[in-house]
PDB file of N, CA and C in Angstrom:
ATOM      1  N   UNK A   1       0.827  -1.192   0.000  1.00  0.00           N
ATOM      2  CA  UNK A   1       0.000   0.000   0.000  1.00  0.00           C
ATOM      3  C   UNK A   1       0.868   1.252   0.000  1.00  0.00           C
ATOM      4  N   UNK A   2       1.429   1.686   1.407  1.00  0.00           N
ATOM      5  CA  UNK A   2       2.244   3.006   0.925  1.00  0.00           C
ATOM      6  C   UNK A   2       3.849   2.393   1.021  1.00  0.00           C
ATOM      7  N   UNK A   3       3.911   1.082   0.919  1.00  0.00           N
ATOM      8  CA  UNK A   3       5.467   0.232   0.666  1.00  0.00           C
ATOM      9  C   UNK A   3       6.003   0.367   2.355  1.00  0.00           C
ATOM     10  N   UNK A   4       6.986   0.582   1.985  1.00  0.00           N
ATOM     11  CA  UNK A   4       8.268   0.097   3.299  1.00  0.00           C
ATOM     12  C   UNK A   4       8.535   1.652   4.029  1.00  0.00           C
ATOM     13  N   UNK A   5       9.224   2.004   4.869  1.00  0.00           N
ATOM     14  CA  UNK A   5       9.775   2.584   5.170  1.00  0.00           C
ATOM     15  C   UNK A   5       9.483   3.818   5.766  1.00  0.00           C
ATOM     16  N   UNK A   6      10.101   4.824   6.577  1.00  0.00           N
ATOM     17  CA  UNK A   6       9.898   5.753   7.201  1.00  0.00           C
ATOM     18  C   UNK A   6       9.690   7.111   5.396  1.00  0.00           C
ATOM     19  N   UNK A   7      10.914   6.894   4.566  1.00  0.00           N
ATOM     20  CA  UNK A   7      11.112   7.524   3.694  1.00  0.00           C
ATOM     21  C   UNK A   7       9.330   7.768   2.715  1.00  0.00           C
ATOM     22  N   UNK A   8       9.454   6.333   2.592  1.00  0.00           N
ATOM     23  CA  UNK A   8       8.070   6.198   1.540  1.00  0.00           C
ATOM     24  C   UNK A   8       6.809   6.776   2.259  1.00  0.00           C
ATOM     25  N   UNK A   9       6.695   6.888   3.359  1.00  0.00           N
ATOM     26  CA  UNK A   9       5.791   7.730   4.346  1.00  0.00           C
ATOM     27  C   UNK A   9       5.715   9.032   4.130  1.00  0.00           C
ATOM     28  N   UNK A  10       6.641   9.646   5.030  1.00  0.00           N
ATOM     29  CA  UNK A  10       7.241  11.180   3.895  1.00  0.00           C
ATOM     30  C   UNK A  10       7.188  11.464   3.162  1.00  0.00           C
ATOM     31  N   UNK A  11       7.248  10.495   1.919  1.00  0.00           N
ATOM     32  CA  UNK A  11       7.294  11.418   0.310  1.00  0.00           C
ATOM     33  C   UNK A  11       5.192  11.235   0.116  1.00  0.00           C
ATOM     34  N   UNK A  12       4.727  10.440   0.866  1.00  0.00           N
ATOM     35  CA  UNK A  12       2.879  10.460   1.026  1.00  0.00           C
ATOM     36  C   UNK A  12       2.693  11.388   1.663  1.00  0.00           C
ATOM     37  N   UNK A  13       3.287  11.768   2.711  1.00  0.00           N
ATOM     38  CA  UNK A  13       2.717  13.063   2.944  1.00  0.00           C
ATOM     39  C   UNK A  13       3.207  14.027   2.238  1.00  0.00           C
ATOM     40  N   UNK A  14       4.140  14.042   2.230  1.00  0.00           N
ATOM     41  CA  UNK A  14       4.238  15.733   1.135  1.00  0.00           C
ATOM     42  C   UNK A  14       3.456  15.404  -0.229  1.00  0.00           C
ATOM     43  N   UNK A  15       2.864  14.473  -0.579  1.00  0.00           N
ATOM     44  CA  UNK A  15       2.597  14.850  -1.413  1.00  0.00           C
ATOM     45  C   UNK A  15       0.502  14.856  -1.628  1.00  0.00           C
ATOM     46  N   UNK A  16       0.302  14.180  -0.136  1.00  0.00           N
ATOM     47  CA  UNK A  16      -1.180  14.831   0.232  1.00  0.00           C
ATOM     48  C   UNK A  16      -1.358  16.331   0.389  1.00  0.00           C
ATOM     49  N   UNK A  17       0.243  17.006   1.008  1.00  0.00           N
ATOM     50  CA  UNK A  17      -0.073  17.981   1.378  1.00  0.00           C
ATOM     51  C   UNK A  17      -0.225  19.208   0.310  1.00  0.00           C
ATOM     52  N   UNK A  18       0.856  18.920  -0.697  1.00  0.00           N
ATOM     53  CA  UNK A  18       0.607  19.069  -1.974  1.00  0.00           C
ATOM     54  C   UNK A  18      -0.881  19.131  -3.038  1.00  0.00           C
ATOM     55  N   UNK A  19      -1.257  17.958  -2.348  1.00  0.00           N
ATOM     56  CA  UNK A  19      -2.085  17.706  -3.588  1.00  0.00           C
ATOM     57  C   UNK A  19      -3.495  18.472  -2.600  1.00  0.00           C
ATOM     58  N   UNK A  20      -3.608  18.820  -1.332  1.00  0.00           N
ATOM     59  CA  UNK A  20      -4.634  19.217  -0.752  1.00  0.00           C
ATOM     60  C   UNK A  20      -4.362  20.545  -0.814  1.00  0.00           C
ATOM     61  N   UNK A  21      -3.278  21.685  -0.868  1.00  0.00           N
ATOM     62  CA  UNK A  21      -2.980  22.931  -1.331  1.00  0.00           C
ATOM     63  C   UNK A  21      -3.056  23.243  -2.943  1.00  0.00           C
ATOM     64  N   UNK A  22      -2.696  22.449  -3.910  1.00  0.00           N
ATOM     65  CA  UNK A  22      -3.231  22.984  -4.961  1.00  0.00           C
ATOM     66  C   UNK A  22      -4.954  22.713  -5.624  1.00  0.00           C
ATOM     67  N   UNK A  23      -5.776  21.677  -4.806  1.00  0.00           N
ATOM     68  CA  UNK A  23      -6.765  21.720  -4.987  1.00  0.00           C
ATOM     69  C   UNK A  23      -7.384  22.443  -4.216  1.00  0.00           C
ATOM     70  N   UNK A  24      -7.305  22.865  -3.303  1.00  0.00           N
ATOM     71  CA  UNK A  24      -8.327  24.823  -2.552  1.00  0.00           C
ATOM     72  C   UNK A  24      -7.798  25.534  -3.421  1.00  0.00           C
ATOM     73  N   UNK A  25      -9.166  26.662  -2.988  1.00  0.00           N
ATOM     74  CA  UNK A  25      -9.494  27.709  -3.791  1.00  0.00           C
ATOM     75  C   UNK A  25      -8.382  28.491  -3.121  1.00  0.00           C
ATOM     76  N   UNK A  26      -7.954  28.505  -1.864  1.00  0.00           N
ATOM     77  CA  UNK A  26      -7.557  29.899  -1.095  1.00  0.00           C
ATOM     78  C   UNK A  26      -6.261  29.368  -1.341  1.00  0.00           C
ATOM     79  N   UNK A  27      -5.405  28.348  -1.085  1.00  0.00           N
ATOM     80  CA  UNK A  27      -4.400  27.737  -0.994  1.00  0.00           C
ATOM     81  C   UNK A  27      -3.709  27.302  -1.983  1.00  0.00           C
ATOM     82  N   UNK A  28      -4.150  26.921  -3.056  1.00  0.00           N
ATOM     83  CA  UNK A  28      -3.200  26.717  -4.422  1.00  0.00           C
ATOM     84  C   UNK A  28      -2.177  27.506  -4.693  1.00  0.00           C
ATOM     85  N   UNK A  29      -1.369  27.818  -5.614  1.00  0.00           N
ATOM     86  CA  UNK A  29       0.253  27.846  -5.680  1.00  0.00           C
ATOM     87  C   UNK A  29      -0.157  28.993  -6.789  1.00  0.00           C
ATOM     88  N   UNK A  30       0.210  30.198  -6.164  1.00  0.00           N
ATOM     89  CA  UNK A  30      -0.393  31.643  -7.737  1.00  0.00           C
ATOM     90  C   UNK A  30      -0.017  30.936  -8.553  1.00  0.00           C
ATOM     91  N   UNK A  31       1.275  30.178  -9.275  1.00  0.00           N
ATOM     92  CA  UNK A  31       1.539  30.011 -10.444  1.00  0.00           C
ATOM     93  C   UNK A  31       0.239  29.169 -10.904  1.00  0.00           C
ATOM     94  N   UNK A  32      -0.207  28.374 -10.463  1.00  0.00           N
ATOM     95  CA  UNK A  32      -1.705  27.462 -11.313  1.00  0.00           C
ATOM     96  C   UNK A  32      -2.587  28.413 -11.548  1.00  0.00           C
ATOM     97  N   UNK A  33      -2.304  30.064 -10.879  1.00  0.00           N
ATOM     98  CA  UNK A  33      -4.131  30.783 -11.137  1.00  0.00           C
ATOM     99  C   UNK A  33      -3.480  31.994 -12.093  1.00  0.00           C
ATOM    100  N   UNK A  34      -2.147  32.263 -12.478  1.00  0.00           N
ATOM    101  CA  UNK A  34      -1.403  32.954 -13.400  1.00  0.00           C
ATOM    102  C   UNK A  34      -2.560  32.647 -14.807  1.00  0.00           C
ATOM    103  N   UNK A  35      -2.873  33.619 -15.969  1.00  0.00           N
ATOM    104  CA  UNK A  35      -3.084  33.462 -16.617  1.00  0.00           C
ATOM    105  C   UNK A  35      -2.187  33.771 -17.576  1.00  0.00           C
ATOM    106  N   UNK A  36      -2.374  33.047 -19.245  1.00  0.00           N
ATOM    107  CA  UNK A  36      -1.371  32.927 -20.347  1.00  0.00           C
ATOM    108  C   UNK A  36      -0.781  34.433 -20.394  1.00  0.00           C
ATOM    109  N   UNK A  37       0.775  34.289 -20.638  1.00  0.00           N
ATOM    110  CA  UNK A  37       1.352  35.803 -20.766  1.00  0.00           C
ATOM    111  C   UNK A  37       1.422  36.528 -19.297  1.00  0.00           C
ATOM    112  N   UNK A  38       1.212  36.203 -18.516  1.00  0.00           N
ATOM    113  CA  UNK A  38       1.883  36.705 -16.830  1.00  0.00           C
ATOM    114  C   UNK A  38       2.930  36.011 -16.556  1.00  0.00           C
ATOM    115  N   UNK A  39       3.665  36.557 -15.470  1.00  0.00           N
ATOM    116  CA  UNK A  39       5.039  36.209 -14.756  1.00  0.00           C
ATOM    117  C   UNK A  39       4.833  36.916 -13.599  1.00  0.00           C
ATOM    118  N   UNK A  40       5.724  36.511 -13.001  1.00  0.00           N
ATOM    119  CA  UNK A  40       6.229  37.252 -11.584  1.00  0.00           C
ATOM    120  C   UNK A  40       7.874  37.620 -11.471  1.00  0.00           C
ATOM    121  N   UNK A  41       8.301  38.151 -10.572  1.00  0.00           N
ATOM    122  CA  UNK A  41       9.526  38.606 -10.107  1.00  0.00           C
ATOM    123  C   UNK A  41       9.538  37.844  -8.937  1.00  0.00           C
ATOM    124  N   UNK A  42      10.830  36.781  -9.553  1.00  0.00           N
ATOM    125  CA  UNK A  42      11.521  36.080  -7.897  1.00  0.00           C
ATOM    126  C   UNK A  42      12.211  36.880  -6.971  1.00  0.00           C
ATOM    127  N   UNK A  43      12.866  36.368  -5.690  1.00  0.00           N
ATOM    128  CA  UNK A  43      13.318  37.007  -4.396  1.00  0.00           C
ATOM    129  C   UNK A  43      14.523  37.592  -5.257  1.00  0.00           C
ATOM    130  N   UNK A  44      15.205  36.547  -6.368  1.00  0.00           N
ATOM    131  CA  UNK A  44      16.531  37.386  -6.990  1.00  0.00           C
ATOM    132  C   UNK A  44      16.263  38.015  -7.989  1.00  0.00           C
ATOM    133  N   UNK A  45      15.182  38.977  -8.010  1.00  0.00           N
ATOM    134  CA  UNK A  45      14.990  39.607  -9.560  1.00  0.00           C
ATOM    135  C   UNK A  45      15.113  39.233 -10.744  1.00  0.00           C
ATOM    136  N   UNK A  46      14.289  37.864 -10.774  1.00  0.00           N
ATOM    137  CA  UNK A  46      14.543  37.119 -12.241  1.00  0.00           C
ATOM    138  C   UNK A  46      12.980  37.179 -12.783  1.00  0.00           C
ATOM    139  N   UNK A  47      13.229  36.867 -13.454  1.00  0.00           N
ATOM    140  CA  UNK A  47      11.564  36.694 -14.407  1.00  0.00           C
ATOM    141  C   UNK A  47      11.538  35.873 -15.943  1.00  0.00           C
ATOM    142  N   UNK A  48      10.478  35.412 -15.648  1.00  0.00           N
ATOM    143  CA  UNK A  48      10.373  34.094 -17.081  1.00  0.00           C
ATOM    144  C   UNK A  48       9.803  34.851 -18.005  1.00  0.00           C
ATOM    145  N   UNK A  49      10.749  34.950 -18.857  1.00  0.00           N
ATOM    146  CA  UNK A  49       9.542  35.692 -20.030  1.00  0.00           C
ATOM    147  C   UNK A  49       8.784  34.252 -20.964  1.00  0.00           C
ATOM    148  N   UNK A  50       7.569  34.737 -20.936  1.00  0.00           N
ATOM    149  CA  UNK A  50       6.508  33.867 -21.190  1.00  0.00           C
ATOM    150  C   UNK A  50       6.937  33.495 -22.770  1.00  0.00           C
ATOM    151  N   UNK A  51       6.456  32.051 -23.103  1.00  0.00           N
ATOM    152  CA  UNK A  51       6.757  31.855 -24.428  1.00  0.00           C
ATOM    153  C   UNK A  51       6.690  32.833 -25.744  1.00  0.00           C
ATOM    154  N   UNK A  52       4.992  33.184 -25.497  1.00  0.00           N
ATOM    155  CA  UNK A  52       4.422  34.008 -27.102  1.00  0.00           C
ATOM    156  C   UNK A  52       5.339  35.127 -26.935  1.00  0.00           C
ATOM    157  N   UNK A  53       5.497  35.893 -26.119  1.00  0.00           N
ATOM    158  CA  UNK A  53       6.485  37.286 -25.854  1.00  0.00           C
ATOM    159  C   UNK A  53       8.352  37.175 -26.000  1.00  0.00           C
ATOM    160  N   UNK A  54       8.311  36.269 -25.976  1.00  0.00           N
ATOM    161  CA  UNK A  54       9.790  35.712 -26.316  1.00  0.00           C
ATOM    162  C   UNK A  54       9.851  35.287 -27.709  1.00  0.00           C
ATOM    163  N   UNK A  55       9.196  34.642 -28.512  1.00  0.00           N
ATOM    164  CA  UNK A  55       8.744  34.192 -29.670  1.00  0.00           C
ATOM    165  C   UNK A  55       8.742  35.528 -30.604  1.00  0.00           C
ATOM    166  N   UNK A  56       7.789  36.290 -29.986  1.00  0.00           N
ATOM    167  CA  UNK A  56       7.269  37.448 -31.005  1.00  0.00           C
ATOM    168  C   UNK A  56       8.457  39.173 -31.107  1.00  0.00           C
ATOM    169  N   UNK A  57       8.787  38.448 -29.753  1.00  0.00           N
ATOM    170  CA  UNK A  57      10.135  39.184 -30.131  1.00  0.00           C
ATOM    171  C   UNK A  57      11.872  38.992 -30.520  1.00  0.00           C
ATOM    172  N   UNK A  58      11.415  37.689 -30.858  1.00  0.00           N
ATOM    173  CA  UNK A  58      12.730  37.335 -32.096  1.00  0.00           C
ATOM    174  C   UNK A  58      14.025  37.212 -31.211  1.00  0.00           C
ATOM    175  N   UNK A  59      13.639  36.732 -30.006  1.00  0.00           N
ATOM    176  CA  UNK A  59      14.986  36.360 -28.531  1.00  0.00           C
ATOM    177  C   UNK A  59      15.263  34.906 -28.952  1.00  0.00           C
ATOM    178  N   UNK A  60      16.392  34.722 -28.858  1.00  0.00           N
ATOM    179  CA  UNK A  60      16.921  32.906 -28.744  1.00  0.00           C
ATOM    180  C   UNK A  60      17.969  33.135 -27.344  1.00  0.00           C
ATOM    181  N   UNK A  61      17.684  31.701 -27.243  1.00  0.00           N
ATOM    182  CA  UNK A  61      18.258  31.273 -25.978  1.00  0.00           C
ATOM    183  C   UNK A  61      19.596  31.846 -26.119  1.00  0.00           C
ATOM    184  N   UNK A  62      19.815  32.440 -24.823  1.00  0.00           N
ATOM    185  CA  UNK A  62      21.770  32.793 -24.738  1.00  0.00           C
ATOM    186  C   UNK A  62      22.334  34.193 -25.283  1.00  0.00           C
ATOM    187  N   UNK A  63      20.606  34.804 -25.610  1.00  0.00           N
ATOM    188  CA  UNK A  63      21.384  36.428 -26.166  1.00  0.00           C
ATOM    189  C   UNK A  63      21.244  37.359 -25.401  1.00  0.00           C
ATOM    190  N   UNK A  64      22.060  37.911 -25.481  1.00  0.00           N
ATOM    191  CA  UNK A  64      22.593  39.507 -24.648  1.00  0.00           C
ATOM    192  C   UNK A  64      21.895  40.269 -24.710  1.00  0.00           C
ATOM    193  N   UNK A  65      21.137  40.629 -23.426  1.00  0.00           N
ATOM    194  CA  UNK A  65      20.261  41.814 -23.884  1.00  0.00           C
ATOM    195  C   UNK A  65      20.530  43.219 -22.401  1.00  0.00           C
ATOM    196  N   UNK A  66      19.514  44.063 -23.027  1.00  0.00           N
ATOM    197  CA  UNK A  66      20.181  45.288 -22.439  1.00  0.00           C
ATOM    198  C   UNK A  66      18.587  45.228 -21.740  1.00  0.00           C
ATOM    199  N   UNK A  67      18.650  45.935 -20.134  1.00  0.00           N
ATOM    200  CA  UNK A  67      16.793  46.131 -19.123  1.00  0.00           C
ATOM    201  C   UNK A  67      16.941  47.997 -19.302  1.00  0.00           C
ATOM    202  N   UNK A  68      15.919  48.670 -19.779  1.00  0.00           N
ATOM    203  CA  UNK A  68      15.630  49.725 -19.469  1.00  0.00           C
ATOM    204  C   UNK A  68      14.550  49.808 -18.574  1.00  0.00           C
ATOM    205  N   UNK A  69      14.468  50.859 -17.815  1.00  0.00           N
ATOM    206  CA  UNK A  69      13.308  51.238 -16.760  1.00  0.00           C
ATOM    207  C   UNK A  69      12.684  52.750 -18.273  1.00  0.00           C
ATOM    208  N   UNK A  70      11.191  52.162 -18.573  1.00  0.00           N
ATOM    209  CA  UNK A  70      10.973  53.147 -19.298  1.00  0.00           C
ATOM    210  C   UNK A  70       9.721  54.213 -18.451  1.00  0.00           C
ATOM    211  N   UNK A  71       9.658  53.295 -17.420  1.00  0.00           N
ATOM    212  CA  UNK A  71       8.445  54.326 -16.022  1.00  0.00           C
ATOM    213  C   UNK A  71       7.944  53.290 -15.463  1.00  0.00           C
ATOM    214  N   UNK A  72       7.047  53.598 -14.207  1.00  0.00           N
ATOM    215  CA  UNK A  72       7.109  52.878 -13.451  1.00  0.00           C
ATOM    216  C   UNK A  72       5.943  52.035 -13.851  1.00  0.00           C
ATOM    217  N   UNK A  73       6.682  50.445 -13.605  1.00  0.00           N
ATOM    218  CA  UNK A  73       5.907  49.169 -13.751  1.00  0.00           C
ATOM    219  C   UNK A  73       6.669  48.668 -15.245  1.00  0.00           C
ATOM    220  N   UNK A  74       7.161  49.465 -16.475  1.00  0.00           N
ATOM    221  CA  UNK A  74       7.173  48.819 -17.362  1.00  0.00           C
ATOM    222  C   UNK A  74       8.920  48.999 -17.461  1.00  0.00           C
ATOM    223  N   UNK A  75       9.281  47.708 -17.874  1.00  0.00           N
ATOM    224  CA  UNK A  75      10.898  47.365 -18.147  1.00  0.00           C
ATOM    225  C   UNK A  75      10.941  47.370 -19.872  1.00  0.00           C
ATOM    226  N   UNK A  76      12.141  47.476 -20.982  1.00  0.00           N
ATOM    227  CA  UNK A  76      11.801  46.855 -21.961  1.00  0.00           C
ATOM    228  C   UNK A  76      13.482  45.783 -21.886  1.00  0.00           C
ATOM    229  N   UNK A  77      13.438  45.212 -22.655  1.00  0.00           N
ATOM    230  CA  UNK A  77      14.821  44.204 -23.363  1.00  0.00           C
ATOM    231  C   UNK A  77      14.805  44.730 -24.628  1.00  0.00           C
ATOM    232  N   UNK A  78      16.105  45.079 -24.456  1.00  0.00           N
ATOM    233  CA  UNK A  78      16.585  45.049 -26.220  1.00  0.00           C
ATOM    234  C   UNK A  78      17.325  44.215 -26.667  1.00  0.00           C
ATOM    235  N   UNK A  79      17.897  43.462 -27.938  1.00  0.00           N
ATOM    236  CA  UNK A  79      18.640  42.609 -27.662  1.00  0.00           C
ATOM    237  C   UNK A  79      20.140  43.390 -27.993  1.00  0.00           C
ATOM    238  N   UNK A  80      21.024  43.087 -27.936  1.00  0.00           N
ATOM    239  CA  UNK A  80      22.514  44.294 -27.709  1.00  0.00           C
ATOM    240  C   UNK A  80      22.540  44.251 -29.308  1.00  0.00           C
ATOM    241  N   UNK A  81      22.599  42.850 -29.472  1.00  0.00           N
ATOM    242  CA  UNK A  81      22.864  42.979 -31.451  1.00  0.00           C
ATOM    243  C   UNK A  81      21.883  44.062 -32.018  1.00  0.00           C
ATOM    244  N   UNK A  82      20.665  43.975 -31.285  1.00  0.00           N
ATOM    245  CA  UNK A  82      19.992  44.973 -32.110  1.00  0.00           C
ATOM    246  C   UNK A  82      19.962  46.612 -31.718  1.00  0.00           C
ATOM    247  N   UNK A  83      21.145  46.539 -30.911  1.00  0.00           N
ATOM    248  CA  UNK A  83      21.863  48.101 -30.522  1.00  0.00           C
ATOM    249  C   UNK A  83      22.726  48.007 -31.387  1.00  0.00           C
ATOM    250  N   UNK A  84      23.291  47.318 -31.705  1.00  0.00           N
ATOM    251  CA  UNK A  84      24.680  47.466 -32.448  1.00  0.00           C
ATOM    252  C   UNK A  84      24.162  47.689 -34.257  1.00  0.00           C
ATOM    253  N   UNK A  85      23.524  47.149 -34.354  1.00  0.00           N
ATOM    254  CA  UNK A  85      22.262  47.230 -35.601  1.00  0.00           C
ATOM    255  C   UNK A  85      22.150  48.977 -35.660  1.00  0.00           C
ATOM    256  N   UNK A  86      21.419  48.766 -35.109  1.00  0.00           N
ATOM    257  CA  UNK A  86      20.983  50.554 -34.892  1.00  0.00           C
ATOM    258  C   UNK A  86      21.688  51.519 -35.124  1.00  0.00           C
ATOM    259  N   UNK A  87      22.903  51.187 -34.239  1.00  0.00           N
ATOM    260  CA  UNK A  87      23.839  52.673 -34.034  1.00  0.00           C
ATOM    261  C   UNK A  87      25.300  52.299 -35.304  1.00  0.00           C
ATOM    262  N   UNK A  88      24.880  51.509 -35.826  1.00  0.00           N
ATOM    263  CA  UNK A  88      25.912  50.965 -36.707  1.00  0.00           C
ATOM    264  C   UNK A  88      25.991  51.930 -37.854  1.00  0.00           C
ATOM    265  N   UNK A  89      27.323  52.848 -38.135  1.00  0.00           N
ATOM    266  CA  UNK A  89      27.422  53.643 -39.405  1.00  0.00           C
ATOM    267  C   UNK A  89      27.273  55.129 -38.827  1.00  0.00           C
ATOM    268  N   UNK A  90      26.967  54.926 -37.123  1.00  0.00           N
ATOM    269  CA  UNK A  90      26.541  56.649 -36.923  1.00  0.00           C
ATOM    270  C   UNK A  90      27.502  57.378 -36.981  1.00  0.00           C
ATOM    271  N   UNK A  91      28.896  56.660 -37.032  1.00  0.00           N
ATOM    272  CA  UNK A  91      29.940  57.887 -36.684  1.00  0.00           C
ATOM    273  C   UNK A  91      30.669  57.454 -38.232  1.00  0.00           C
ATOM    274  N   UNK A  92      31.047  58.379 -39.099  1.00  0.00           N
ATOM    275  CA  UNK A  92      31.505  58.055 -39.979  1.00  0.00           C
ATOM    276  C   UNK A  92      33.473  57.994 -39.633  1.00  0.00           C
ATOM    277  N   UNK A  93      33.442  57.245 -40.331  1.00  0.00           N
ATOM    278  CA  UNK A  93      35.105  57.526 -40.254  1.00  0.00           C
ATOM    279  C   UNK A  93      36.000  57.269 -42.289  1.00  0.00           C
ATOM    280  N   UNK A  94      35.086  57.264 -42.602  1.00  0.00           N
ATOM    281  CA  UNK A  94      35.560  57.398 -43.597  1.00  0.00           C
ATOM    282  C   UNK A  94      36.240  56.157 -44.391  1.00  0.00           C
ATOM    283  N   UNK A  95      36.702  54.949 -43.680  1.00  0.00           N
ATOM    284  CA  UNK A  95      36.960  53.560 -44.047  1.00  0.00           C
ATOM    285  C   UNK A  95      38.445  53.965 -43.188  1.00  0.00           C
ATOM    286  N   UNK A  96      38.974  55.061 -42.358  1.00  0.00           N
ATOM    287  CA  UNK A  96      39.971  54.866 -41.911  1.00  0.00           C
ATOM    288  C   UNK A  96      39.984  53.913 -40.396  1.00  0.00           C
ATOM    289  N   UNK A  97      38.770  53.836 -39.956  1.00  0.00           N
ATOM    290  CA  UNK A  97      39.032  52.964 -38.833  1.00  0.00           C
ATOM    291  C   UNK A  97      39.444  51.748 -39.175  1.00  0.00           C
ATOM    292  N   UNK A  98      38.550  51.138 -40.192  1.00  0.00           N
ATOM    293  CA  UNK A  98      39.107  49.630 -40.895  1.00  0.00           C
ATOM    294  C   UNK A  98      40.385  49.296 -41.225  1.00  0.00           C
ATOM    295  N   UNK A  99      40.517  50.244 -41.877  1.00  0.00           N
ATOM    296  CA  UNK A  99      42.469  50.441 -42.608  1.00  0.00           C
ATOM    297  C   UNK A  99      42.957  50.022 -41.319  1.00  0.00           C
ATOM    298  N   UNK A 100      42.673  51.171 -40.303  1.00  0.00           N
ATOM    299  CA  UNK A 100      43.665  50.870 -38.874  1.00  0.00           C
ATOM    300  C   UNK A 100      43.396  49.514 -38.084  1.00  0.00           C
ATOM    301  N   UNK A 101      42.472  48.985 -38.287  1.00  0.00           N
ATOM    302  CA  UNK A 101      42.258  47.640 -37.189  1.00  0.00           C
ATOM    303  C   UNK A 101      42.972  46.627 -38.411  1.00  0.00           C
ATOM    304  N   UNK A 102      42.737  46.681 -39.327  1.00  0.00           N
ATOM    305  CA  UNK A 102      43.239  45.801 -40.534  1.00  0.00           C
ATOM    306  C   UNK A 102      44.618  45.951 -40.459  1.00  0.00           C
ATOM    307  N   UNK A 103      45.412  46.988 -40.378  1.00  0.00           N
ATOM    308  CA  UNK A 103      46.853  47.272 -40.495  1.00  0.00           C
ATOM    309  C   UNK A 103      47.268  46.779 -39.027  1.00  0.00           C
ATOM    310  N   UNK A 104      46.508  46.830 -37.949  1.00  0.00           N
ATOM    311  CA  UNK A 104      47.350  46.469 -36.401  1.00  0.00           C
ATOM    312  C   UNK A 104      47.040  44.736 -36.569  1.00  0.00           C
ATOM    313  N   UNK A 105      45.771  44.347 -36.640  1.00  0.00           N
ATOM    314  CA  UNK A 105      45.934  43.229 -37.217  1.00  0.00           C
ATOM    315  C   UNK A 105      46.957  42.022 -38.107  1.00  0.00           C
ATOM    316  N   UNK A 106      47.549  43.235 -39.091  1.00  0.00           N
ATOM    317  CA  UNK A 106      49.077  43.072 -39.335  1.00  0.00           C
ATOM    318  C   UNK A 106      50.192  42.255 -38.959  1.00  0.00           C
ATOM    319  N   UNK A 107      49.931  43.672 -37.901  1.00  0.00           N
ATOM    320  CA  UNK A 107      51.216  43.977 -37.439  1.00  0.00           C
ATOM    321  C   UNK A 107      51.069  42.718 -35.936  1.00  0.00           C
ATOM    322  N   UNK A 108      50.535  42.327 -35.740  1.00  0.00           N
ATOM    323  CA  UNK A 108      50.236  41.655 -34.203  1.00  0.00           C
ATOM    324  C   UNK A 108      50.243  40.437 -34.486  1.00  0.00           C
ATOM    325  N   UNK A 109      49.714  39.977 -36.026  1.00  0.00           N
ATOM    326  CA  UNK A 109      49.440  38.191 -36.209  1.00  0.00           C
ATOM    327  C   UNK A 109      50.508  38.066 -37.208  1.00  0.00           C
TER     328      UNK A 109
END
């Protein structure tokens, strides 16, 4: 029935206790009453960005992104490539910066 042991006892109760907190109304776990596209902020300031919002904004796993505070309650992500995108060409130099990284390049390998 619940098998052998002090252990196999323990893991029945935690998991009545479990299963009797996410079935109440008052007591269930916010994440089961979260609806699609919500998150929260953990104790270490992390946050899941929800699938469709990660999707629709063209993020893959492992990229660099930049948090602005744009007022209060709303954060945005940019991704850095798409800073570097942006500001790419603003300062002209005329093709002499290239020459110079190309020529120290050179000189170093």
């Amino acid at each position: 029935m619940l098998g052998r042991g002090r252990r196999t006892l323990v893991g029945w109760v935690r998991f009545l206790r479990m299963d009797r907190r996410l079935n109440s109304e008052e007591g269930g776990s916010a994440a089961y009453r979260r609806g699609a596209g919500q998150t929260r902020i953990s104790a270490k300031h992390q946050v899941t960005i929800p699938l469709s919002a990660f999707v629709d904004a063209g993020f893959r796993a492992a990229d660099a992104v930049s948090a602005e505070a744009i007022g209060p309650g709303r954060v945005v992500l940019t991704r850095q490539d798409a800073l570097l995108d942006e500001f790419s060409g603003a300062l002209s130099t005329r093709g002499d910066l290239g020459k110079t990284v190309e020529r120290l390049h050179h000189e170093w390998g």
